[in-house]
Protein backbone atom coordinates (compact mmCIF):
# COMPACT_ATOMS: atom_id res chain seq x y z
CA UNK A 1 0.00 0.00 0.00
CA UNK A 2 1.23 3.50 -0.97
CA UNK A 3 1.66 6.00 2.08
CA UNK A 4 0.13 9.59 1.50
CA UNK A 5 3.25 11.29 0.90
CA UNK A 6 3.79 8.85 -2.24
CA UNK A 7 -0.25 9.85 -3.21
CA UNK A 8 0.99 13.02 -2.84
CA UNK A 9 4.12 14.03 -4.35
CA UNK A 10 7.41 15.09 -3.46
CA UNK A 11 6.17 18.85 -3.61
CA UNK A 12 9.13 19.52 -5.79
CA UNK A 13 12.07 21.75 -3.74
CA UNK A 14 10.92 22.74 -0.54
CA UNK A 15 12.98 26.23 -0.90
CA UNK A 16 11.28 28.66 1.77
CA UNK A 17 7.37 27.48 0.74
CA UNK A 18 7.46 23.51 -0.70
CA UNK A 19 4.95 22.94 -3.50
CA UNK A 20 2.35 21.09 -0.78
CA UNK A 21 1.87 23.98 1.54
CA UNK A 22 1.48 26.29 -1.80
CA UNK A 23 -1.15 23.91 -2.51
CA UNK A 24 -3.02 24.03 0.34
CA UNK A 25 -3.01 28.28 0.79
CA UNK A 26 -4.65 28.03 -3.01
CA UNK A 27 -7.60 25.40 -1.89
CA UNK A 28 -8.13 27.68 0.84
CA UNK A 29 -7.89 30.89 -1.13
CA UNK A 30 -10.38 29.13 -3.95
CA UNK A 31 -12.65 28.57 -0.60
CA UNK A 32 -12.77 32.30 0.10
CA UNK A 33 -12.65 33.41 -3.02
CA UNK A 34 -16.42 31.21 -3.14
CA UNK A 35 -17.56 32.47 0.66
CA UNK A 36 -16.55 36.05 0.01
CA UNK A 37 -15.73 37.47 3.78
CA UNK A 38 -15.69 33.79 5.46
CA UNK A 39 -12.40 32.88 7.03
CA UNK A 40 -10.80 29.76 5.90
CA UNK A 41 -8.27 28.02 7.97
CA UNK A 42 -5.22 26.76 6.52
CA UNK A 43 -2.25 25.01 8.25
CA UNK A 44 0.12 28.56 8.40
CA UNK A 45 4.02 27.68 7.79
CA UNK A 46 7.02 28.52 9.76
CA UNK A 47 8.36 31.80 7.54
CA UNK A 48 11.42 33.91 7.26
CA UNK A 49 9.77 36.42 9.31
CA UNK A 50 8.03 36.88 12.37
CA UNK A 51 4.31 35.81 12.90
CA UNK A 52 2.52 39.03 12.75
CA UNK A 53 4.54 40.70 10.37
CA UNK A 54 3.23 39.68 7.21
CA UNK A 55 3.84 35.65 7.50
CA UNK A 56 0.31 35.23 6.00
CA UNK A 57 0.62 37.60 3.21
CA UNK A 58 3.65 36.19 2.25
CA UNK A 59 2.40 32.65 2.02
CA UNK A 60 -0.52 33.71 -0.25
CA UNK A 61 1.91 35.51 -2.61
CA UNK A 62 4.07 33.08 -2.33
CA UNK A 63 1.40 30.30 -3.18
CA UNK A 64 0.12 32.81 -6.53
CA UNK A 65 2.79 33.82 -7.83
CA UNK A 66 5.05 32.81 -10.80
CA UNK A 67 8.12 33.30 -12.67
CA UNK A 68 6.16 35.57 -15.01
CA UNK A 69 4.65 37.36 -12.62
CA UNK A 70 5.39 41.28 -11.74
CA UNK A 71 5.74 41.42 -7.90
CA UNK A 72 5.12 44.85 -6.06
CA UNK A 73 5.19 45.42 -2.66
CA UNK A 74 4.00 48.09 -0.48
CA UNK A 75 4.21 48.75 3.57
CA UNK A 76 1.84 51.80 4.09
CA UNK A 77 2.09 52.57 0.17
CA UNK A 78 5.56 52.96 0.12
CA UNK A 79 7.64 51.16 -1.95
CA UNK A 80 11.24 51.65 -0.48
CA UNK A 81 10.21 50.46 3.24
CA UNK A 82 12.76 48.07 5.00
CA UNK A 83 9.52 46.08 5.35
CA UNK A 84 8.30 46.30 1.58
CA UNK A 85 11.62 45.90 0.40
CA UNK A 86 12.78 42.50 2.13
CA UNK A 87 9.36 41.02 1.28
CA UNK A 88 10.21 41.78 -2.13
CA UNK A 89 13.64 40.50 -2.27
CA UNK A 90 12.49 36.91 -1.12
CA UNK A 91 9.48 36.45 -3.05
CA UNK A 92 11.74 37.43 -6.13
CA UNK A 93 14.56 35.59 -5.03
CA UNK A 94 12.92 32.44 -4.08
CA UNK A 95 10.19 32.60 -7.43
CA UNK A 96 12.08 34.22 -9.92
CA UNK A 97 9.62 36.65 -10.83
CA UNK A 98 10.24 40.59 -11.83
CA UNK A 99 10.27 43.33 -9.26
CA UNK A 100 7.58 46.08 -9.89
CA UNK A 101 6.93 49.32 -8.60
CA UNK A 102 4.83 50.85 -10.47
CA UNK A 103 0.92 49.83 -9.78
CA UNK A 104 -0.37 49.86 -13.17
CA UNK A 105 2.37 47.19 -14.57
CA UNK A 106 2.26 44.83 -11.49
CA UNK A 107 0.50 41.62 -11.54
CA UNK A 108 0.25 41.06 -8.00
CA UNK A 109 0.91 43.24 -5.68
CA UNK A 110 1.39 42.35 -1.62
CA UNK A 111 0.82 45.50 0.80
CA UNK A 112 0.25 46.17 4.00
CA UNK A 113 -1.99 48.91 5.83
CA UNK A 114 -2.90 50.42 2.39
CA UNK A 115 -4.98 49.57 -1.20
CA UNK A 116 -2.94 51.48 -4.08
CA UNK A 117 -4.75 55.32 -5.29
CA UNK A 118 -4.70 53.95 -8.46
CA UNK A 119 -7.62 51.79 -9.50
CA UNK A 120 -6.85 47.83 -10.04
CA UNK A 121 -7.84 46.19 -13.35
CA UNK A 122 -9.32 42.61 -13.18
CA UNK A 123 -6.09 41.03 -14.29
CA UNK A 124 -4.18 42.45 -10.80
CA UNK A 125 -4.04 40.93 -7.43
CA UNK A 126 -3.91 42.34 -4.16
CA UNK A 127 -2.75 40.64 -0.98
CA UNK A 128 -3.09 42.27 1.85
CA UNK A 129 -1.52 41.76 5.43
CA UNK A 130 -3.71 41.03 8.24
CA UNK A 131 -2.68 41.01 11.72
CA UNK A 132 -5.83 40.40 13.48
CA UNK A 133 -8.42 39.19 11.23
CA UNK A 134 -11.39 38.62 13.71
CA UNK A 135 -13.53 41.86 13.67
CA UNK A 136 -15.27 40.22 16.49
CA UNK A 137 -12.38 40.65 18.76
CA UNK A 138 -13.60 43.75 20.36
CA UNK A 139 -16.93 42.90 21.47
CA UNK A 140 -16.05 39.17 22.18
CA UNK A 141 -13.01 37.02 23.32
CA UNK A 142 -14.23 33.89 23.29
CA UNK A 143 -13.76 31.93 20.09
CA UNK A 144 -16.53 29.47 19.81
CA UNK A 145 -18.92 32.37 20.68
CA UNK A 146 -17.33 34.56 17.72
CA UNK A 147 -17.90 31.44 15.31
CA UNK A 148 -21.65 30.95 16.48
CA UNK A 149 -21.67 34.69 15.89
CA UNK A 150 -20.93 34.68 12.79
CA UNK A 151 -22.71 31.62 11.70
CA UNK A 152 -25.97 33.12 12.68
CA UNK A 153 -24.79 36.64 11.36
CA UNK A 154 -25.69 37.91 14.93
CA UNK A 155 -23.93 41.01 15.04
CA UNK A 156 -25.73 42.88 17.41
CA UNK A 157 -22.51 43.43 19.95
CA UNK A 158 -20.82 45.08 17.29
CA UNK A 159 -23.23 47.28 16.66
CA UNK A 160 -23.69 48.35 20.36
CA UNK A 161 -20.19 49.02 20.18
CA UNK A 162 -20.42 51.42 17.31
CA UNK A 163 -23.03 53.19 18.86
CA UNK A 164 -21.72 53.45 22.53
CA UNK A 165 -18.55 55.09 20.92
CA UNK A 166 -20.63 57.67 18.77
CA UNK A 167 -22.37 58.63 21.83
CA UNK A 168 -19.45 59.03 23.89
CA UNK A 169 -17.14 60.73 21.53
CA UNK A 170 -19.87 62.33 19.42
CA UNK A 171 -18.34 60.20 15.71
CA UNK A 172 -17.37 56.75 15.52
CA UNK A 173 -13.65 56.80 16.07
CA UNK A 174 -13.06 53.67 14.83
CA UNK A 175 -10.50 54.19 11.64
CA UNK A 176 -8.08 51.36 11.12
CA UNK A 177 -9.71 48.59 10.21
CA UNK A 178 -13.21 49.23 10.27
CA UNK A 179 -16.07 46.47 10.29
CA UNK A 180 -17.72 45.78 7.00
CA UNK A 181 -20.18 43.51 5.50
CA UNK A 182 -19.17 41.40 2.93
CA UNK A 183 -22.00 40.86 -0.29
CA UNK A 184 -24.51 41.61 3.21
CA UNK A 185 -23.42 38.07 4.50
CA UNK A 186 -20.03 38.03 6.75
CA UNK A 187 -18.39 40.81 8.52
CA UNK A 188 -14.74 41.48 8.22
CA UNK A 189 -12.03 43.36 9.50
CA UNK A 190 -10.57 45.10 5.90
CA UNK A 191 -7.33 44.91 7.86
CA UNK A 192 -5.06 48.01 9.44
CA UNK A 193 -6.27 50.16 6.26
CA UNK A 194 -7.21 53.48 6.89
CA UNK A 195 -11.20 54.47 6.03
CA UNK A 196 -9.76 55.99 3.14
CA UNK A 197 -9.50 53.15 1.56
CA UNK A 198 -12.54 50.97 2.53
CA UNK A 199 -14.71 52.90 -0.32
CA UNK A 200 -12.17 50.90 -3.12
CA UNK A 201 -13.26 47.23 -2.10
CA UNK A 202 -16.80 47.65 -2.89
CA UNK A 203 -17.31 46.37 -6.45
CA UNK A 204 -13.87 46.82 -7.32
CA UNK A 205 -12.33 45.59 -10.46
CA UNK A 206 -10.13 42.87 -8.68
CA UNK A 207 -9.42 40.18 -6.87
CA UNK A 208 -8.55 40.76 -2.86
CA UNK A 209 -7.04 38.26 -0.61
CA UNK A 210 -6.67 38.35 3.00
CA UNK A 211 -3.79 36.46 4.63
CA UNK A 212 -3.67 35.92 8.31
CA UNK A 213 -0.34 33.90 9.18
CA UNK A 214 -0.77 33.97 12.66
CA UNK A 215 -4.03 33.42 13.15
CA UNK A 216 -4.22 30.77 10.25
CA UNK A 217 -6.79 32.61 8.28
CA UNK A 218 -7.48 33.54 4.65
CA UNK A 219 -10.90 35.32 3.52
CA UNK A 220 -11.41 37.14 0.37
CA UNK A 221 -13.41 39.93 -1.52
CA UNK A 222 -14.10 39.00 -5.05
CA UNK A 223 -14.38 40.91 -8.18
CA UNK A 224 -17.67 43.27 -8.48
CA UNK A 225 -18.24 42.12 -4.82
CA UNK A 226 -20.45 44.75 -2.18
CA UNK A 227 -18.10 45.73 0.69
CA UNK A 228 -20.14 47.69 3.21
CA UNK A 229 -18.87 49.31 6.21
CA UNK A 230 -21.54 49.08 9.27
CA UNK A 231 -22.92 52.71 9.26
CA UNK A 232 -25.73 54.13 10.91
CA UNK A 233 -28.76 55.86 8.72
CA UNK A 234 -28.62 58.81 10.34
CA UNK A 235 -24.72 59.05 10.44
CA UNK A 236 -22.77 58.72 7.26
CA UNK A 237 -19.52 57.25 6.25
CA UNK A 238 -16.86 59.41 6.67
CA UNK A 239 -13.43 59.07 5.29
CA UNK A 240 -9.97 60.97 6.96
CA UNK A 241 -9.43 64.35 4.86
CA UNK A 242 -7.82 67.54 6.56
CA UNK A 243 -9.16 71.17 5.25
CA UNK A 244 -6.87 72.36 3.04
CA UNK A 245 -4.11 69.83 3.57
CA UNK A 246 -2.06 68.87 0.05
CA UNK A 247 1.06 66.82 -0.71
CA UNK A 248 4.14 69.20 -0.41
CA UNK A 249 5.45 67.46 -3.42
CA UNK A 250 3.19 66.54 -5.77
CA UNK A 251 0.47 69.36 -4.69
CA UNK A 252 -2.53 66.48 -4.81
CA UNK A 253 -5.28 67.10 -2.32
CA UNK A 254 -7.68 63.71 -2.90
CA UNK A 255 -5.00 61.06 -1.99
CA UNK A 256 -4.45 59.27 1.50
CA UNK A 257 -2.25 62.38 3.11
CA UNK A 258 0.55 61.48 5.96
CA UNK A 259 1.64 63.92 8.47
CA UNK A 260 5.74 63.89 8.31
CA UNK A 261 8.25 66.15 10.15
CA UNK A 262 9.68 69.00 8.63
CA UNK A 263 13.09 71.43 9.12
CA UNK A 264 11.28 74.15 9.91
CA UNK A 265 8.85 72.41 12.23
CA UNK A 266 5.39 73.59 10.47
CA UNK A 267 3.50 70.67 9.26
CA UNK A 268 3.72 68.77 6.54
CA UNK A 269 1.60 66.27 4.44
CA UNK A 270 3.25 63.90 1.90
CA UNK A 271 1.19 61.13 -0.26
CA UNK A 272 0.97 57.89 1.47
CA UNK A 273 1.20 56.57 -1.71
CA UNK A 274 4.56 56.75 -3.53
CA UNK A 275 4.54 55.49 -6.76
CA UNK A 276 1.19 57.60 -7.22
CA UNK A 277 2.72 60.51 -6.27
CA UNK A 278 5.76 60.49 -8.41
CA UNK A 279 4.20 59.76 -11.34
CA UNK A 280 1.65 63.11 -10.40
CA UNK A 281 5.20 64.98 -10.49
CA UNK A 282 6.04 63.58 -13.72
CA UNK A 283 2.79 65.26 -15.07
CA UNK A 284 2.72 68.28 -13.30
């Protein structure tokens, strides 16, 4: 009688991500991808970097992409972060594949904290980072609970939540990471992006995956999917945006905006974003 590993393979070289595991992140991801906002487990490998630091989205990028593949990679939207930029160099050094910074020629594309400011076509990826991928968290610690919770969509508790931190701040406060339905079934935590960015899920163009590495978790938001974050009739949706605030270099005022030190200690805003922003200077 054969033993499973000889029904399953070798797995080719095992390198930093062996052929099995990548098989198993994309049954999981194909899961999501059908359940959009459900979390999948998967059996999360031992990486090159610390749990909590992007293991997960590594091991979904790592498990999608291919030598042909154009690999960008973002921490916060910037390209050159020590973060970004060792991410890169082992994806591309262990696949093969070219490195990418500019959004509109990448194929896949592996951030954390932020989507892109420009818009992703249906033949892009993005993976995004997820520390803590249980919305629930905050309203309930108990894990079977939050599964019975979200098996019988009862999200009253987070709703309380929302509304106990309106009245006691006078807005929802809430900005990282803020709860959203998911094609009006799940509810997920769109990971440490800023509201900004919540608006670009709904129906978007492309494909979004969600890898949790240290919570063993992948969900997903499909193309032309409806991402809704939990809002109150009577109090809208608002996204961060500061009065007269504009990129010092590239002068745009309707990008995600950073607050960053300057010489003369008045304050400054720079794009979040830096491959969008150069390429504004290029036009300008």
């Amino acid at each position: 009688m054969r033993t499973v590993t000889e029904l399953a393979g070798t797995g080719g070289p095992r390198g930093i991500f062996d052929e099995l595991s990548k098989r198993e992140v994309r049954r999981a991801a194909l899961t999501a991808v059908a359940v959009p906002g459900y979390q999948v487990p998967f059996g999360s490998r031992e990486m090159p970097v610390a749990r909590g630091w992007g293991s997960g989205g590594l091991q979904v990028t790592l498990a999608l992409v291919g030598p042909g593949d154009r690999l960008k990679v973002i921490d916060q939207g910037e390209d050159g972060g020590v973060n970004a930029a060792n991410l890169r160099r082992l994806v591309v050094g262990h696949v093969g594949c070219e490195e990418e910074t500019d959004t509109r020629r990448a194929t896949l594309i592996q951030s954390r904290h932020r989507i892109p400011e420009t818009p992703l076509r249906a033949d892009q990826t993005l993976v995004l980072q997820v520390p803590v991928p249980e919305p629930l968290r905050a309203v309930e610690h108990d894990v079977r609970e939050q599964r019975r919770m979200h098996a019988q969509e009862d999200y009253a508790r987070m709703w309380v939540g929302l509304y106990e931190d309106l009245v006691r701040n006078g807005v929802v406060t809430k900005s990282a990471g803020y709860p959203c339905m998911v094609n009006g079934r799940y509810l997920i935590s769109p990971t440490p992006i800023p509201r900004f960015d919540v608006p670009k899920l709904d129906q978007a163009e492309h494909l979004t995956l969600f890898g949790a590495g240290r919570e063993k978790r992948i969900y997903a938001v499909p193309p032309h999917t409806r991402v809704e974050p939990l809002v109150f009739e009577d109090v809208p949706f608002e996204v961060e945006h500061t009065p007269g605030a504009a990129c010092r270099h590239c002068g745009a005022t309707a990008s995600y905006l950073v607050e960053v030190p300057s010489m003369d200690g008045a304050v400054a805003w720079v794009c979040s974003d830096t491959d969008f922003c150069t390429r504004n200077r290029e036009v300008r």
